[in-house]
Protein backbone atom coordinates (compact mmCIF):
# COMPACT_ATOMS: atom_id res chain seq x y z
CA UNK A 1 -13.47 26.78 -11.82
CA UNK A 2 -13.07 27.54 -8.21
CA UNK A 3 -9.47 25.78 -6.94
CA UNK A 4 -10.44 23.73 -3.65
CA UNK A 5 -8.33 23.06 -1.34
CA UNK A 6 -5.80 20.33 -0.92
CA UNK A 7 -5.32 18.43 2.02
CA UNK A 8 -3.06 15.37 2.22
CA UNK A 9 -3.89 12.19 4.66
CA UNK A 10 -1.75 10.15 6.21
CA UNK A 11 -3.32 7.01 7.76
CA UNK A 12 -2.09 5.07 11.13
CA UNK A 13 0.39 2.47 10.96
CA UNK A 14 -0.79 -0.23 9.05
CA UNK A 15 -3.91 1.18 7.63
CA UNK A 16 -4.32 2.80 4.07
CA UNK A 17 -5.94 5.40 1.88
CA UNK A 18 -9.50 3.62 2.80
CA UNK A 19 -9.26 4.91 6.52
CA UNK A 20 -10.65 7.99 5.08
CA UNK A 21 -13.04 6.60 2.52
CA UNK A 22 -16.45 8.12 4.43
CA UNK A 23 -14.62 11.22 4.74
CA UNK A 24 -15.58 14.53 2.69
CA UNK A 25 -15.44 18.37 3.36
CA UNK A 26 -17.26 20.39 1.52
CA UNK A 27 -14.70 23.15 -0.89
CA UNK A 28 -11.25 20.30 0.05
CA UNK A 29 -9.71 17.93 -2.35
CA UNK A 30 -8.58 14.76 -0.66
CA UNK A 31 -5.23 13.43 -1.37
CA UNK A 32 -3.60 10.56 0.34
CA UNK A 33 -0.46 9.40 1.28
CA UNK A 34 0.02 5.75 1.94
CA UNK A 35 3.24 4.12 3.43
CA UNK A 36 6.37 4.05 1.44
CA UNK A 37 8.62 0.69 2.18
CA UNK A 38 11.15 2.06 4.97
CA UNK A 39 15.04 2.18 4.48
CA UNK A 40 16.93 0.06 6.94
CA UNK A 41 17.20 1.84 10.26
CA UNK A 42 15.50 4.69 8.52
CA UNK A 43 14.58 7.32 11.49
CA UNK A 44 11.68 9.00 10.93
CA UNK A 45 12.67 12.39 9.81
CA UNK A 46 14.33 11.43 6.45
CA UNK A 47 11.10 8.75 5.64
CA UNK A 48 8.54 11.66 6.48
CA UNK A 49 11.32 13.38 3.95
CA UNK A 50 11.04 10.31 1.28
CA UNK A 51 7.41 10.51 2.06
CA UNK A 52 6.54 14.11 1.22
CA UNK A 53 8.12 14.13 -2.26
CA UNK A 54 4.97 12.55 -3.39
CA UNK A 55 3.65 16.32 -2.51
CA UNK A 56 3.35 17.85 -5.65
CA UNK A 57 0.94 20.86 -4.42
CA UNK A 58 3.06 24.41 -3.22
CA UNK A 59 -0.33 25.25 -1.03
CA UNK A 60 -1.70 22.33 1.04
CA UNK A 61 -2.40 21.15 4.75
CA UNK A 62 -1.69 17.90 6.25
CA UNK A 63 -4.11 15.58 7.97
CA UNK A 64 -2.65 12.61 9.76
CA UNK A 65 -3.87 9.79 12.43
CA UNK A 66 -1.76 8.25 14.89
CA UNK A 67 1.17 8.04 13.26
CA UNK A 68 0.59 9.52 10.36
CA UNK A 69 0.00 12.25 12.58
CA UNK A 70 3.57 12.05 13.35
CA UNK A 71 4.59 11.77 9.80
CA UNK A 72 2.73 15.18 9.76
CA UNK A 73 4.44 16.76 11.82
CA UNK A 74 7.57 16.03 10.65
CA UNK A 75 6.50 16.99 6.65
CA UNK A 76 5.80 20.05 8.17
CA UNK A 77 9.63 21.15 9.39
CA UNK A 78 9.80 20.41 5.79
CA UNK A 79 7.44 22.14 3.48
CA UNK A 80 4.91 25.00 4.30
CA UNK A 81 2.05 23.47 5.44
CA UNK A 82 -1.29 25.74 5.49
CA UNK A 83 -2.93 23.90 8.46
CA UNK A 84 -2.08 20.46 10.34
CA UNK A 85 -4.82 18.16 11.32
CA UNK A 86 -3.43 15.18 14.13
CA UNK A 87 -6.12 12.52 15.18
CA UNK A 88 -5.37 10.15 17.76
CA UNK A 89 -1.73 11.02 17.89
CA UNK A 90 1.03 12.66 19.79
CA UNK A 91 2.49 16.22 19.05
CA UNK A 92 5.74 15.23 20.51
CA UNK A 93 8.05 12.61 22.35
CA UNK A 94 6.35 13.32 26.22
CA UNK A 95 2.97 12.09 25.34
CA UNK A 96 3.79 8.82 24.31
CA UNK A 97 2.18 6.76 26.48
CA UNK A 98 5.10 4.96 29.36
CA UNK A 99 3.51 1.44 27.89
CA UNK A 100 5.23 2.26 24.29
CA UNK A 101 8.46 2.46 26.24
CA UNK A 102 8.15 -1.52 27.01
CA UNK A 103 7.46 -2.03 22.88
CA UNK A 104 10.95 -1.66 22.61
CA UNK A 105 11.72 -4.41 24.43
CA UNK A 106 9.45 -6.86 22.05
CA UNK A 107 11.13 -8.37 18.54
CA UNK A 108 9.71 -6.16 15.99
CA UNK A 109 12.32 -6.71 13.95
CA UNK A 110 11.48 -10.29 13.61
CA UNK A 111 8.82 -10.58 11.30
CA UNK A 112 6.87 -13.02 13.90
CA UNK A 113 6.14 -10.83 16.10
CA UNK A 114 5.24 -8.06 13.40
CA UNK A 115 2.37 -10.96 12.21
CA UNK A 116 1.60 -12.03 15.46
CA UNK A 117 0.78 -8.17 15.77
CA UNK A 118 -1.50 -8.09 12.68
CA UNK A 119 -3.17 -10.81 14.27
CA UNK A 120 -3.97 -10.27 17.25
CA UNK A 121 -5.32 -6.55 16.40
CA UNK A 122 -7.78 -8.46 13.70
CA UNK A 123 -8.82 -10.72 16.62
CA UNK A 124 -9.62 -8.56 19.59
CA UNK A 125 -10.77 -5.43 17.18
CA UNK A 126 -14.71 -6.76 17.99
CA UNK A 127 -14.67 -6.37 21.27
CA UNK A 128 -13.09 -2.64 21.81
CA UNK A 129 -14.42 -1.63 18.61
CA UNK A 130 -17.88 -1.58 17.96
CA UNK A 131 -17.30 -0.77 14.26
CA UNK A 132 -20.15 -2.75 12.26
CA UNK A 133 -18.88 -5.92 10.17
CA UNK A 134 -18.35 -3.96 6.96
CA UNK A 135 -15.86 -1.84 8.77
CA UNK A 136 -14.22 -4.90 10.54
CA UNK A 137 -13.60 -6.51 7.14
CA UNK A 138 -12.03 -3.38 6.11
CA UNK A 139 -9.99 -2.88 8.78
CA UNK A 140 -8.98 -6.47 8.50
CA UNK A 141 -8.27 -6.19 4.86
CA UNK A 142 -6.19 -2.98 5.35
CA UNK A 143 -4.05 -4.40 8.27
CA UNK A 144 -3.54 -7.95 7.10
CA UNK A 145 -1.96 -6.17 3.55
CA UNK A 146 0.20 -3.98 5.71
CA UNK A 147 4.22 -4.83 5.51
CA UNK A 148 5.53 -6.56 8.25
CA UNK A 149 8.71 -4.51 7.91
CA UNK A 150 6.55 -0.98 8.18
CA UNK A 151 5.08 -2.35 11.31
CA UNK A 152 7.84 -3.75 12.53
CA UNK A 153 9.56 0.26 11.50
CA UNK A 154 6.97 2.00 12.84
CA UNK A 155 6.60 0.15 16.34
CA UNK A 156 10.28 1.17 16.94
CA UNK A 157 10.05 4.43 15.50
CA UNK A 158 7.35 5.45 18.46
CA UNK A 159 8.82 2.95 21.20
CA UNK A 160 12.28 4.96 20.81
């Protein structure tokens, strides 16, 4: 038996596991990594840290979108990584866009605003996104199961 490769996913911010669900490469094993609950005033470093003890393989690359991208990046000044994959993300602090600086300035801590979030991305999804309705309903599945808190974490996370 021929070992495949492994490469570990890390979804966007409030998405899951089923981000990737369409996706296969021929000779890869998939492996996913979805959110862990963060500490309080966690910074990123030590969750991507908490995060990539799930890792159990010594020979693997890293695929991550938007800010699992991130989270990639940083499990990689950890462990060996083979290759890193980023979709829709930032490699470091000077190409997040200026708007994210203003995120900052909303509640995210308050768990209002992190719903109000959740919301509004379900609601205005159709008309950016021309995604058909089965992926609509999964996006809306995924983000309305999301944590308030791990938005709420991972707004401020990129806004700082």
């Amino acid at each position: 038996m021929i070992n495949k490769h492994v490469i570990y996913c890390i979804p966007g911010l409030g998405l899951d596991h089923r981000i990737f669900g369409k996706l296969s490469i021929p000779e890869v094993e998939l492996k996913f990594l979805d959110y862990i609950e963060p500490l309080n005033d966690e910074p990123i470093a030590a969750y991507a840290k908490r995060l990539s003890e799930k890792i159990k393989d010594n020979t693997f690359s890293i695929m991550g979108m938007s800010l699992g991208g991130i989270l990639a990046i940083e499990i990689s000044r950890i462990k060996k990584v083979e290759s890193l994959f980023l979709i829709s993300t930032v490699k470091n602090k000077s190409e997040v866009p200026s708007i994210f600086k203003y995120m900052d300035l909303l509640p995210t801590k308050n768990k209002t605003a992190s719903k109000l979030a959740i919301d509004a991305s379900v609601a205005f999804k159709p008309y950016y996104d021309k995604s058909d309705t089965t992926r609509n309903k999964l996006f809306d599945s995924m983000i309305r199961s999301a944590s308030v808190e791990l938005l709420a974490w991972g707004v401020q996370q990129v806004s700082n």
